[in-house]
N, C-alpha and C. Protein backbone atom coordinates (compact mmCIF):
# COMPACT_ATOMS: atom_id res chain seq x y z
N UNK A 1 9.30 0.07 4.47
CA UNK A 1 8.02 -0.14 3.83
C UNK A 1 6.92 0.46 4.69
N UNK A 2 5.92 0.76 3.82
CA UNK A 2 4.83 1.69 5.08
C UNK A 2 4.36 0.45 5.36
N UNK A 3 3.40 0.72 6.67
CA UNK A 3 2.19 -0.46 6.96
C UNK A 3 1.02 0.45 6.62
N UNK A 4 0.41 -0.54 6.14
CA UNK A 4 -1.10 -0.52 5.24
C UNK A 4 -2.22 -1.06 6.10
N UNK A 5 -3.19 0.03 6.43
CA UNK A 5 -4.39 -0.64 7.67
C UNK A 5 -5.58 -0.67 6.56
N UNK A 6 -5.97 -1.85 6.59
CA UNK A 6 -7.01 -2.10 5.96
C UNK A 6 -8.23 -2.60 6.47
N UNK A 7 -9.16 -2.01 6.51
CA UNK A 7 -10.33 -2.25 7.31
C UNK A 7 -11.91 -1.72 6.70
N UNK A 8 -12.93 -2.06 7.49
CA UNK A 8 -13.92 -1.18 6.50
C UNK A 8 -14.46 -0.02 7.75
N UNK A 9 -15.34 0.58 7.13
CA UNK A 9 -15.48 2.19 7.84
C UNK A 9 -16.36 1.62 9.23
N UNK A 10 -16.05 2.49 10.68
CA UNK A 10 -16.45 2.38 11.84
C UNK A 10 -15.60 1.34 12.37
N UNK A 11 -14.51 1.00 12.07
CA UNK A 11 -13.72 -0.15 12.52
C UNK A 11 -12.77 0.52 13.45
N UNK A 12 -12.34 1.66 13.74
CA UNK A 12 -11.39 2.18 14.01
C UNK A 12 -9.99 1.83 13.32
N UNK A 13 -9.79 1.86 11.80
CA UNK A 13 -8.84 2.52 11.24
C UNK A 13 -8.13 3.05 10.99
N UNK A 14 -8.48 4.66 11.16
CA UNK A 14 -7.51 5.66 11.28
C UNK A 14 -6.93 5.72 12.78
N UNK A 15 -7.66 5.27 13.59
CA UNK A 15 -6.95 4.99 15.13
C UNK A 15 -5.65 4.60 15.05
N UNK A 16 -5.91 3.23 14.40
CA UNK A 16 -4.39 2.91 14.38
C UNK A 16 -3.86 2.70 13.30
N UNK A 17 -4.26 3.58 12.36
CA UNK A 17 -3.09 4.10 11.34
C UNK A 17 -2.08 5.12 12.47
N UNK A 18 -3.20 6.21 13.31
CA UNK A 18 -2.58 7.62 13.61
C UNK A 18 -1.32 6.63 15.08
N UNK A 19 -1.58 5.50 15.35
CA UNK A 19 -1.06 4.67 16.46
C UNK A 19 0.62 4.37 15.75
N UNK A 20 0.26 4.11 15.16
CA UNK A 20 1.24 3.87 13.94
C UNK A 20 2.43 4.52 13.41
N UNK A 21 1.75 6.22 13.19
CA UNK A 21 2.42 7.40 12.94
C UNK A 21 1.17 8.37 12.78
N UNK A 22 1.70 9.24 14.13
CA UNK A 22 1.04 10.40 14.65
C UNK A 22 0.89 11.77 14.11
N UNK A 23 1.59 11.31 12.66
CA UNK A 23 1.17 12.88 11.89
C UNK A 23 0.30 13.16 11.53
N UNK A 24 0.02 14.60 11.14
CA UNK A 24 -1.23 15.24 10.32
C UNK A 24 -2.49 14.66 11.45
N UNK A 25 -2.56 14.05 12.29
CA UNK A 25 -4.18 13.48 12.73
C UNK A 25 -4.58 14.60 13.90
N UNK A 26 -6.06 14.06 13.79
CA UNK A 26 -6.83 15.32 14.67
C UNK A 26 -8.02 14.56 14.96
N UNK A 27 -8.12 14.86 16.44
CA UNK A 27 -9.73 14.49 16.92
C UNK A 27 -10.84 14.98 16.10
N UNK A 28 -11.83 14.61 16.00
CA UNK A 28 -13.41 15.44 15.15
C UNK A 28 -14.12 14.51 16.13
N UNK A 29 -14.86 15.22 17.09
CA UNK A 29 -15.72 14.18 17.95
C UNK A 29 -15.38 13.35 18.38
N UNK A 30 -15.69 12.19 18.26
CA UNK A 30 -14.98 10.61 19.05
C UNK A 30 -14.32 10.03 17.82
N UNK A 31 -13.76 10.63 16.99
CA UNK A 31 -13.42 10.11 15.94
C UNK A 31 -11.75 10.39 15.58
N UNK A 32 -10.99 9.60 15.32
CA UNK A 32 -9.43 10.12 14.74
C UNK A 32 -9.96 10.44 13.52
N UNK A 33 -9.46 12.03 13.11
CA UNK A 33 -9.19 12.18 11.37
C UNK A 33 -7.70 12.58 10.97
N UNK A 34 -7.79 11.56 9.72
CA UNK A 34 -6.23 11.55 9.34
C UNK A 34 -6.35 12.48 7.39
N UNK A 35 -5.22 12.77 7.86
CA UNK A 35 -5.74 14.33 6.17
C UNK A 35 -6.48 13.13 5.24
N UNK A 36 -6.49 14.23 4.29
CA UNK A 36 -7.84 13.11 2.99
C UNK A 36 -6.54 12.90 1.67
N UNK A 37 -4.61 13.53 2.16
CA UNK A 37 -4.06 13.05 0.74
C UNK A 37 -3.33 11.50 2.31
N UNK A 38 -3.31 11.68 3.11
CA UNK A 38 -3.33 10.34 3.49
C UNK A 38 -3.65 9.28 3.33
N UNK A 39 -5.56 9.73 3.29
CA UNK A 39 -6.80 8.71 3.37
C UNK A 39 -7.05 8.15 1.98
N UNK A 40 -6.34 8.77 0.61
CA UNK A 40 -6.91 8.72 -0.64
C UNK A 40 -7.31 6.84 -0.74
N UNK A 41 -6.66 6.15 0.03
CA UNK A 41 -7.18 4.88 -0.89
C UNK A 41 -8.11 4.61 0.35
N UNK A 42 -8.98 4.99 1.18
CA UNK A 42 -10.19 5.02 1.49
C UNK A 42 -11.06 5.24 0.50
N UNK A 43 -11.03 5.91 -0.84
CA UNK A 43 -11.99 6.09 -1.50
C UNK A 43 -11.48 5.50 -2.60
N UNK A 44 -10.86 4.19 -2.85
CA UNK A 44 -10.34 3.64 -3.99
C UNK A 44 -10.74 3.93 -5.28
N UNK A 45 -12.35 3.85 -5.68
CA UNK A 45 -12.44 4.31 -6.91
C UNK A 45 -12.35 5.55 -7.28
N UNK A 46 -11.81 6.62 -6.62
CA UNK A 46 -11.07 7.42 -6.97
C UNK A 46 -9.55 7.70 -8.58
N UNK A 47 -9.39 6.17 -8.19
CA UNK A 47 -7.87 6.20 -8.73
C UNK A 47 -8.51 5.57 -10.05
N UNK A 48 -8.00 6.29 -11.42
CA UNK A 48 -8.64 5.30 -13.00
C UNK A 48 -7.80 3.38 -12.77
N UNK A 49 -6.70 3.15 -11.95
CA UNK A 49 -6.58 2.00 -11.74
C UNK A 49 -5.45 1.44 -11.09
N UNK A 50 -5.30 0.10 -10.73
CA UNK A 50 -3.81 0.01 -9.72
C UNK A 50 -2.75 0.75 -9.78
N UNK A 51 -2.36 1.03 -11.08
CA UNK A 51 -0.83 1.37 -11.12
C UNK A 51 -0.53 2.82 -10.55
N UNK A 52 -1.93 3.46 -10.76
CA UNK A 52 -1.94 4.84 -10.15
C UNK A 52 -2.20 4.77 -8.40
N UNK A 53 -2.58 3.40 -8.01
CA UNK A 53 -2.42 3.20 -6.60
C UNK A 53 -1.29 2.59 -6.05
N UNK A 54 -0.44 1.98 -6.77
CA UNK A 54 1.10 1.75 -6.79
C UNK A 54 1.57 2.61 -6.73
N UNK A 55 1.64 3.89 -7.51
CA UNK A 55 2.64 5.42 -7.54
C UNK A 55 2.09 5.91 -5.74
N UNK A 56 0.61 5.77 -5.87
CA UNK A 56 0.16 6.78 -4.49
C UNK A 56 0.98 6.60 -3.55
N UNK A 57 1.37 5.17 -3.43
CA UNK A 57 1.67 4.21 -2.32
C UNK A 57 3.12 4.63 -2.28
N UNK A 58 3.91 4.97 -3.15
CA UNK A 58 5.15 4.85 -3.19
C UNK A 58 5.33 6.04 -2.76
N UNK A 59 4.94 7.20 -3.30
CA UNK A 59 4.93 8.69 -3.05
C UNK A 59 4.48 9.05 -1.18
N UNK A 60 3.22 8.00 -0.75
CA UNK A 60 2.59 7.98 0.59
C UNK A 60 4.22 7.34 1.52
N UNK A 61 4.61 6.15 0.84
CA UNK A 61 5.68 6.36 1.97
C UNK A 61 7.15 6.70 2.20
N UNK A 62 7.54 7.90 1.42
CA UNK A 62 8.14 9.25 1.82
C UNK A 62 7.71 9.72 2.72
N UNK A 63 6.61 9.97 3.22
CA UNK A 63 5.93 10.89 3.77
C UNK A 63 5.14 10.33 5.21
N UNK A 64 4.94 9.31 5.44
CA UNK A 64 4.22 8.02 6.11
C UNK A 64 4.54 7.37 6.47
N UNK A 65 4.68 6.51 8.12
CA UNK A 65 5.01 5.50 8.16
C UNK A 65 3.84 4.18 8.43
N UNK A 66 2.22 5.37 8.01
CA UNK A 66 1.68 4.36 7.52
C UNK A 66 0.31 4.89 6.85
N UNK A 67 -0.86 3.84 6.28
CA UNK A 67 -1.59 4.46 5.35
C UNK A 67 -2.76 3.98 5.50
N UNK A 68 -4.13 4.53 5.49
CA UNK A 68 -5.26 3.45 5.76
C UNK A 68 -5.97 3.18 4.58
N UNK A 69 -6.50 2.40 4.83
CA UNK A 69 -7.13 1.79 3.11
C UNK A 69 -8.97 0.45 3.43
N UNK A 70 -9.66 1.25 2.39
CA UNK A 70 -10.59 0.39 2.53
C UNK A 70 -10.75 -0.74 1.44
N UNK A 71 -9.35 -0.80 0.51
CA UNK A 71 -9.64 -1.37 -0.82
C UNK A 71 -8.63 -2.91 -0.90
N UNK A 72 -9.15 -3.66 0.04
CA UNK A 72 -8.82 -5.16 0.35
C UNK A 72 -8.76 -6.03 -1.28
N UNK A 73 -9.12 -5.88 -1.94
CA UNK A 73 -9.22 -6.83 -3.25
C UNK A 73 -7.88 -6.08 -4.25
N UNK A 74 -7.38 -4.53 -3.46
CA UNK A 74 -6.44 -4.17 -4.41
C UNK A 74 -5.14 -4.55 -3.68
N UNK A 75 -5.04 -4.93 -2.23
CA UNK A 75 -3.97 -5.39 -1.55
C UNK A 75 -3.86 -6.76 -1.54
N UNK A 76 -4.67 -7.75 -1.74
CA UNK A 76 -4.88 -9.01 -2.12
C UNK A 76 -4.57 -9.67 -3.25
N UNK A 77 -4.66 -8.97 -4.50
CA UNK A 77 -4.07 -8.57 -5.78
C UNK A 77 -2.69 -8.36 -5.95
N UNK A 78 -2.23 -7.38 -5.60
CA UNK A 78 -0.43 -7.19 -5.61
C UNK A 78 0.11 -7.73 -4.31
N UNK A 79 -0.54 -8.63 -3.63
CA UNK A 79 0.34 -9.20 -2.49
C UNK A 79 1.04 -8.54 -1.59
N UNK A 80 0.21 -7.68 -1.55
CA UNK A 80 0.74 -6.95 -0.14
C UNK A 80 0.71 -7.06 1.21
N UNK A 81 1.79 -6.98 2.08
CA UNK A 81 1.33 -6.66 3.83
C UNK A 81 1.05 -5.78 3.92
N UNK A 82 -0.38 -6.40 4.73
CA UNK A 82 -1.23 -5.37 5.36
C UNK A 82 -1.63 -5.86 6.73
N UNK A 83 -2.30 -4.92 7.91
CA UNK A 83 -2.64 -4.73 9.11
C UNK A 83 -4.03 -5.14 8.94
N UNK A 84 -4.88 -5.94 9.03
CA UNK A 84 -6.48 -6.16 8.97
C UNK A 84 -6.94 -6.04 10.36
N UNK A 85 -8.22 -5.08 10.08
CA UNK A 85 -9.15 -4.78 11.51
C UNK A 85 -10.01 -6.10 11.16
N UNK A 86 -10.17 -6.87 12.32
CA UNK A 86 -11.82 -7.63 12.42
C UNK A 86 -12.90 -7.34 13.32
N UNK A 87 -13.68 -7.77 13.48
CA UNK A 87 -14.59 -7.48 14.66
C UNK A 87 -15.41 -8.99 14.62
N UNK A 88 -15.78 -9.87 15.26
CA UNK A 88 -16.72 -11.24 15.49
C UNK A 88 -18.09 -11.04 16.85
N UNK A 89 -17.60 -10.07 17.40
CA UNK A 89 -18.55 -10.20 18.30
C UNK A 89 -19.62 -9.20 17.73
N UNK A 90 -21.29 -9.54 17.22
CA UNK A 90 -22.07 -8.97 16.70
C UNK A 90 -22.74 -7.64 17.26
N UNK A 91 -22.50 -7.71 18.90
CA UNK A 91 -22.84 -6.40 19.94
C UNK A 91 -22.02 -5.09 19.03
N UNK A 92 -20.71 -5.81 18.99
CA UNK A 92 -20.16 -4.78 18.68
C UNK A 92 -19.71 -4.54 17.65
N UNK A 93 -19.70 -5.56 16.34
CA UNK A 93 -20.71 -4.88 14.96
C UNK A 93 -21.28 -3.81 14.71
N UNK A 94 -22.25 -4.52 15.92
CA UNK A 94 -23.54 -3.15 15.19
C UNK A 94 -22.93 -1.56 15.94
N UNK A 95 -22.19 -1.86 17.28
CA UNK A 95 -21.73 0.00 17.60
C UNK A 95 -20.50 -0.01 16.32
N UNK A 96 -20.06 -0.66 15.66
CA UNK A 96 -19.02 -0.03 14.55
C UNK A 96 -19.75 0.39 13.57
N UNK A 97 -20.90 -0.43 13.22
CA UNK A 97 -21.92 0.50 11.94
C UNK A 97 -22.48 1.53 13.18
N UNK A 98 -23.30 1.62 13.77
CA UNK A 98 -24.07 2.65 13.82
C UNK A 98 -23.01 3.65 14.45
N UNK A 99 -21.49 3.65 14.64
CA UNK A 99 -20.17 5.09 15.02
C UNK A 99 -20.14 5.08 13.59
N UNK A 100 -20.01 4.41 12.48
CA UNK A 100 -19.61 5.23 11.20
C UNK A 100 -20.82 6.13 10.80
N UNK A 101 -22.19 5.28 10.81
CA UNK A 101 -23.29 5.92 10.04
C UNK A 101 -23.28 7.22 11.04
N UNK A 102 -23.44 7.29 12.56
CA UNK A 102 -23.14 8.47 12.63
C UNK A 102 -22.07 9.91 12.77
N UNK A 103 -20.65 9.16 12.27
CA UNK A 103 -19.54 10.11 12.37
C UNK A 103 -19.12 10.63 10.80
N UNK A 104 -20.23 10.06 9.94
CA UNK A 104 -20.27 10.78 8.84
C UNK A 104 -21.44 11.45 7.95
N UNK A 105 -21.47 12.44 7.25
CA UNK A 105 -22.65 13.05 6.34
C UNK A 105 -23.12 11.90 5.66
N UNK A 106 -24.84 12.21 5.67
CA UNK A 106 -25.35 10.48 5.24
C UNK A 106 -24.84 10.22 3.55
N UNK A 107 -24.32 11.44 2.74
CA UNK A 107 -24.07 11.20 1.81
C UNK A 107 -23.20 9.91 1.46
N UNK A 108 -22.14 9.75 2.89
CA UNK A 108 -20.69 8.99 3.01
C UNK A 108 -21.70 7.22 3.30
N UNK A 109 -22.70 7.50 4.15
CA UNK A 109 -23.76 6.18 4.73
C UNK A 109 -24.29 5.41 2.79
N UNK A 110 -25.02 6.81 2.34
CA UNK A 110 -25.17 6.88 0.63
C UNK A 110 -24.71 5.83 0.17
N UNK A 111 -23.16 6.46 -0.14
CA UNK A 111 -22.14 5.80 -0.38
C UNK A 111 -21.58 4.70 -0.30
N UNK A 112 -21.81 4.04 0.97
CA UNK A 112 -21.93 2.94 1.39
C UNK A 112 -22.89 1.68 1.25
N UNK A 113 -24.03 2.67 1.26
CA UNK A 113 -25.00 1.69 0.69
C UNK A 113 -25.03 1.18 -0.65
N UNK A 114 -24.66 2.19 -1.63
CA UNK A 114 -24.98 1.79 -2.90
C UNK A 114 -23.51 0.46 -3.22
N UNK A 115 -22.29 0.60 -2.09
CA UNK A 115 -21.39 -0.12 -2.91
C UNK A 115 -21.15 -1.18 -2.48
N UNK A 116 -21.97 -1.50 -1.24
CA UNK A 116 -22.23 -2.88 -0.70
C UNK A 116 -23.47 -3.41 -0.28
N UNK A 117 -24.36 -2.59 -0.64
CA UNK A 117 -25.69 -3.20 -0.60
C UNK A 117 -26.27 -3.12 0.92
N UNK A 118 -25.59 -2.55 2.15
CA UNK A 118 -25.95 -2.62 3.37
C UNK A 118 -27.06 -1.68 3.48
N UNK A 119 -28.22 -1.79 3.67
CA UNK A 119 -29.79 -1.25 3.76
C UNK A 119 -29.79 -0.35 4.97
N UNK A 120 -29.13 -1.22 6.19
CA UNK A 120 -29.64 -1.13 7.36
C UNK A 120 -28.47 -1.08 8.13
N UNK A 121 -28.66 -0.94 9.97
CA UNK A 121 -27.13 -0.90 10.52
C UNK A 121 -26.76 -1.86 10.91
N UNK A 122 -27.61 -3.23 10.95
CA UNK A 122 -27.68 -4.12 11.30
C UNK A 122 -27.45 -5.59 9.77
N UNK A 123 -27.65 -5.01 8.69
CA UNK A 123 -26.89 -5.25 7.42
C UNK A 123 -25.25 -4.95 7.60
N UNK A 124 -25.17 -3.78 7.88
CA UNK A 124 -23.76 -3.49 7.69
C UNK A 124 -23.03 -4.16 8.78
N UNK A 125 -23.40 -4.24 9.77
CA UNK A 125 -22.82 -5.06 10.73
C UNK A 125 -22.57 -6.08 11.13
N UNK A 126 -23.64 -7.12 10.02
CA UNK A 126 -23.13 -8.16 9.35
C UNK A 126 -22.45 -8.61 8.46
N UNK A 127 -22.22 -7.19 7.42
CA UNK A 127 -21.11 -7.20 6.16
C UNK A 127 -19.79 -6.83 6.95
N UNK A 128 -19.49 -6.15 8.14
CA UNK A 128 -18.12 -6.11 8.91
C UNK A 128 -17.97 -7.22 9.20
N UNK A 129 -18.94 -8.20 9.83
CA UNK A 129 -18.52 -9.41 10.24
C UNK A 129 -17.76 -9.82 9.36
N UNK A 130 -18.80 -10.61 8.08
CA UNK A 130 -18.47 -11.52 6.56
C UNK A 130 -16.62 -10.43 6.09
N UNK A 131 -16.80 -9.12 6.36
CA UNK A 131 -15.61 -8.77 5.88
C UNK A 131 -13.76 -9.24 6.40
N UNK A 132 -14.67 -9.66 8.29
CA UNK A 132 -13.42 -10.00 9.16
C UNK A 132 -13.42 -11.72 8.68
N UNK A 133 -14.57 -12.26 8.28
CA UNK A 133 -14.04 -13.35 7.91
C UNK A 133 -13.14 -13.56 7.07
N UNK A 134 -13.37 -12.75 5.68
CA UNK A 134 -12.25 -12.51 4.42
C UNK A 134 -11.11 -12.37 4.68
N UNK A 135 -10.63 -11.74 5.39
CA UNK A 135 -9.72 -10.73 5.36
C UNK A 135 -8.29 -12.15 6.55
N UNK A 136 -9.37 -12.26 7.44
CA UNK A 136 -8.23 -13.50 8.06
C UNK A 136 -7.49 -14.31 7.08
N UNK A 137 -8.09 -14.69 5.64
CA UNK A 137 -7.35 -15.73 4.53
C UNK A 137 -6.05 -15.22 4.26
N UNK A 138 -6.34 -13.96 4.19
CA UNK A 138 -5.48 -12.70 3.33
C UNK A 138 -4.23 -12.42 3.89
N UNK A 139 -4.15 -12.16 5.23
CA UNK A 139 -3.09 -11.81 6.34
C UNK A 139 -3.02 -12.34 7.69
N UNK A 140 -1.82 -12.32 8.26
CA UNK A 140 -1.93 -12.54 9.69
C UNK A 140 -1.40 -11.59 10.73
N UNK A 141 -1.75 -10.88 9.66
CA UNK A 141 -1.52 -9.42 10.98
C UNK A 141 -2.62 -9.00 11.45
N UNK A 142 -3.80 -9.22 12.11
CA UNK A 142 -4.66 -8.70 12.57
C UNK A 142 -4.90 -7.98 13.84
N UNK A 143 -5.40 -7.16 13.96
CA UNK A 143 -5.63 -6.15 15.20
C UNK A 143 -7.81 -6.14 15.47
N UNK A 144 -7.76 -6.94 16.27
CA UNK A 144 -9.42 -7.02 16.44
C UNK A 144 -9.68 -5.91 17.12
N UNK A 145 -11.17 -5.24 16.50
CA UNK A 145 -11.92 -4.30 17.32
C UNK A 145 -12.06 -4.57 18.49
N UNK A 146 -12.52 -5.41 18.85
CA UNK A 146 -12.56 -6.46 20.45
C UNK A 146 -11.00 -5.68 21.25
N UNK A 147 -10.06 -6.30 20.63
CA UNK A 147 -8.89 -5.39 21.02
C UNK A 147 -8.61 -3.85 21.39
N UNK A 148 -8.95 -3.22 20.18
CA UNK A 148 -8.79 -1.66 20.21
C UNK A 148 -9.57 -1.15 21.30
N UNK A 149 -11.29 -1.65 21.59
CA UNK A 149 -12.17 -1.04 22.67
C UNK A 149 -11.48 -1.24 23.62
N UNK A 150 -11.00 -2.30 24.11
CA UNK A 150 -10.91 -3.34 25.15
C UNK A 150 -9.40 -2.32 25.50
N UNK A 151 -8.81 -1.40 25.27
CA UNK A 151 -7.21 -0.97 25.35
C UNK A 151 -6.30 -1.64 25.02
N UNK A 152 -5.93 -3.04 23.92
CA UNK A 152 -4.82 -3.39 24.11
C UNK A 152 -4.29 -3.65 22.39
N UNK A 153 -4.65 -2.46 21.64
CA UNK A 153 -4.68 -2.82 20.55
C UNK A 153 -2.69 -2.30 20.37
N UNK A 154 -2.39 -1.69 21.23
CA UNK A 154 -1.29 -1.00 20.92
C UNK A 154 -0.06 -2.30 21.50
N UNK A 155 -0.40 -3.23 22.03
CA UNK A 155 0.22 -4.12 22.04
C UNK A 155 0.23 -5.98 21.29
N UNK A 156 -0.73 -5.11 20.55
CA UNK A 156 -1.06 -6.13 19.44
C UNK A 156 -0.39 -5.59 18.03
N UNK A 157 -0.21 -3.75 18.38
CA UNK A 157 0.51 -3.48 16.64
C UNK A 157 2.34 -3.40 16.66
N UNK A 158 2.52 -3.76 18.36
CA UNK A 158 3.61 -3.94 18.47
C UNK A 158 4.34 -5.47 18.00
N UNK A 159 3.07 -6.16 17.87
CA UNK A 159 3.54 -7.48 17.48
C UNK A 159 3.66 -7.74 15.81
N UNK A 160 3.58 -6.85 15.11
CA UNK A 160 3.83 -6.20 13.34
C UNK A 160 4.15 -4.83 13.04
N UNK A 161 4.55 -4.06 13.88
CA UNK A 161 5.29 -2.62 13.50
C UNK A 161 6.02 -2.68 14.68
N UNK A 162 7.43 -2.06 13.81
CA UNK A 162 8.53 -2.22 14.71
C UNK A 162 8.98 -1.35 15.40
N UNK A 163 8.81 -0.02 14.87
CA UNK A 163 9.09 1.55 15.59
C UNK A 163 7.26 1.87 15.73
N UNK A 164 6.72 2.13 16.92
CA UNK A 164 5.54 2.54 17.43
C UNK A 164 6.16 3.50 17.62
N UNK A 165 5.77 5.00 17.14
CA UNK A 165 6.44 6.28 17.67
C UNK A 165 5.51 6.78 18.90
N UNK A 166 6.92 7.17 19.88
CA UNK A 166 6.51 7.43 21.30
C UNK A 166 5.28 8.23 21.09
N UNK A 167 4.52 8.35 22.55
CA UNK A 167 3.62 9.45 22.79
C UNK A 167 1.77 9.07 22.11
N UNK A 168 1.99 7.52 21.49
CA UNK A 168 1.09 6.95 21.13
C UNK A 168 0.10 6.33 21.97
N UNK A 169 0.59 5.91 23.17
CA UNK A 169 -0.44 5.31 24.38
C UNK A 169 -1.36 6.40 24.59
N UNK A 170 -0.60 7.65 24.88
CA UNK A 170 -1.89 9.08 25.81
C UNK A 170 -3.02 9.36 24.37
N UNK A 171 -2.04 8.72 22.99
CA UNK A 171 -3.22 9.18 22.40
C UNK A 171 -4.19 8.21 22.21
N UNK A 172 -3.93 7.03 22.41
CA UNK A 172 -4.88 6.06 22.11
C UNK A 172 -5.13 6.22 24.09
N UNK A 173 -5.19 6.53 24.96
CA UNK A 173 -5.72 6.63 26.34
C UNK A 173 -7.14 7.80 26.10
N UNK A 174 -6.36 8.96 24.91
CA UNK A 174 -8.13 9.94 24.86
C UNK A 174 -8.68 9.29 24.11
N UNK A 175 -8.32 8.46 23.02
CA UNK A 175 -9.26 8.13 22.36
C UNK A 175 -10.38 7.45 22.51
N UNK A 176 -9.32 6.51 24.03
CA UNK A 176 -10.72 5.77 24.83
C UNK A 176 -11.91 6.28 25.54
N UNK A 177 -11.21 7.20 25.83
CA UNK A 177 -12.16 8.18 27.03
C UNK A 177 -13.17 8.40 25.98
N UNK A 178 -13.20 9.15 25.25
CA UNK A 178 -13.90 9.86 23.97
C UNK A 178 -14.94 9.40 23.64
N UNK A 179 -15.37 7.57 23.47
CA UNK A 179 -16.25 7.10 22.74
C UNK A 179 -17.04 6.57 23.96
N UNK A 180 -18.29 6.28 23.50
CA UNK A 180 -19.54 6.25 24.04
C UNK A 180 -20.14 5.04 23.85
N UNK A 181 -20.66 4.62 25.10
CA UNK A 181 -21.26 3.35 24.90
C UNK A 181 -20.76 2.26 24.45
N UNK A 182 -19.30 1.63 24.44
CA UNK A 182 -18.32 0.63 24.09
C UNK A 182 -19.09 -1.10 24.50
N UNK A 183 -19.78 -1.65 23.66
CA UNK A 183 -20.35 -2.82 24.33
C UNK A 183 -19.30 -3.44 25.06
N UNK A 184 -19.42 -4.03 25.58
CA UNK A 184 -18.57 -5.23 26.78
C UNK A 184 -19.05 -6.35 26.68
């Protein structure tokens, strides 16, 4: 079965999707990018409706041994395991909104705004919070941002994925180096 990382944007996501399984991914700045037929249920309303995100899913893991996803109410729905990012500490909230608002075209910020109402970076960084609250009901696989900054997220996804494919530490070691300003 693939594992499914579900999180919302600036969470580091694709980090450890690519932690997960190291294909197709590529640095862009301080950022992991994982291809966009990977990422498709990042943009959920994409799909006219579940069943066409059931096929994605099935077709994704041939190919995947795992998948990232921002669409929590469609994995909550068909009862799925999934990997949930949280974040509680509000310092570092706000560096997960203000690394997304700036590791994407504001069209993607746009985007964001219109589909959760976050105004500000300090809105959105309170909707990551309210989101890590949700999401604990849902699963108990969680991997906290607190974790991932902090280096020890790769022994937290060892505690719900069973093959970590080698050569994953050096990449999560640049990934640390890479980012800027990590609250503490």
């Amino acid at each position: 079965m693939i594992d499914i990382v579900c999180y919302t944007g600036g969470c580091c996501g694709d980090l450890l999707t690519a932690l997960i399984d190291g294909q197709g991914v590529d640095y862009n700045k301080t950022k992991m990018v994982i291809t966009q037929e990977r990422s498709k249920l990042k943009k959920p309303h994409l799909f006219a409706n579940n069943n066409e995100k059931d096929q994605y899913i099935i077709e994704a893991s041939a190919q995947w041994q795992s998948i990232p996803s921002h669409d929590l109410r469609y994995h909550i729905d068909r009862r799925h395991c999934f990997i949930g990012i949280t974040v509680k500490d509000k310092s570092l909230a706000s560096w997960a909104a203000e690394r997304f608002k700036q590791l994407h075209r504001p069209n993607v910020w746009n985007e964001m705004q219109k589909s959760c109402g976050a105004n500000t970076i300090n809105d959105y960084a309170q909707m990551l919070i309210d989101f890590s609250n949700l999401i604990v009901h849902h699963t108990d696989k969680i991997v906290s941002l607190e974790s991932i900054c902090n280096g020890t997220a790769i022994q937290d996804l060892k505690k719900y994925v069973d093959n970590l494919q080698p050569g994953n530490e050096d990449l999560y070691r640049n990934w640390l180096t890479l980012q800027n300003k990590i609250p503490t």
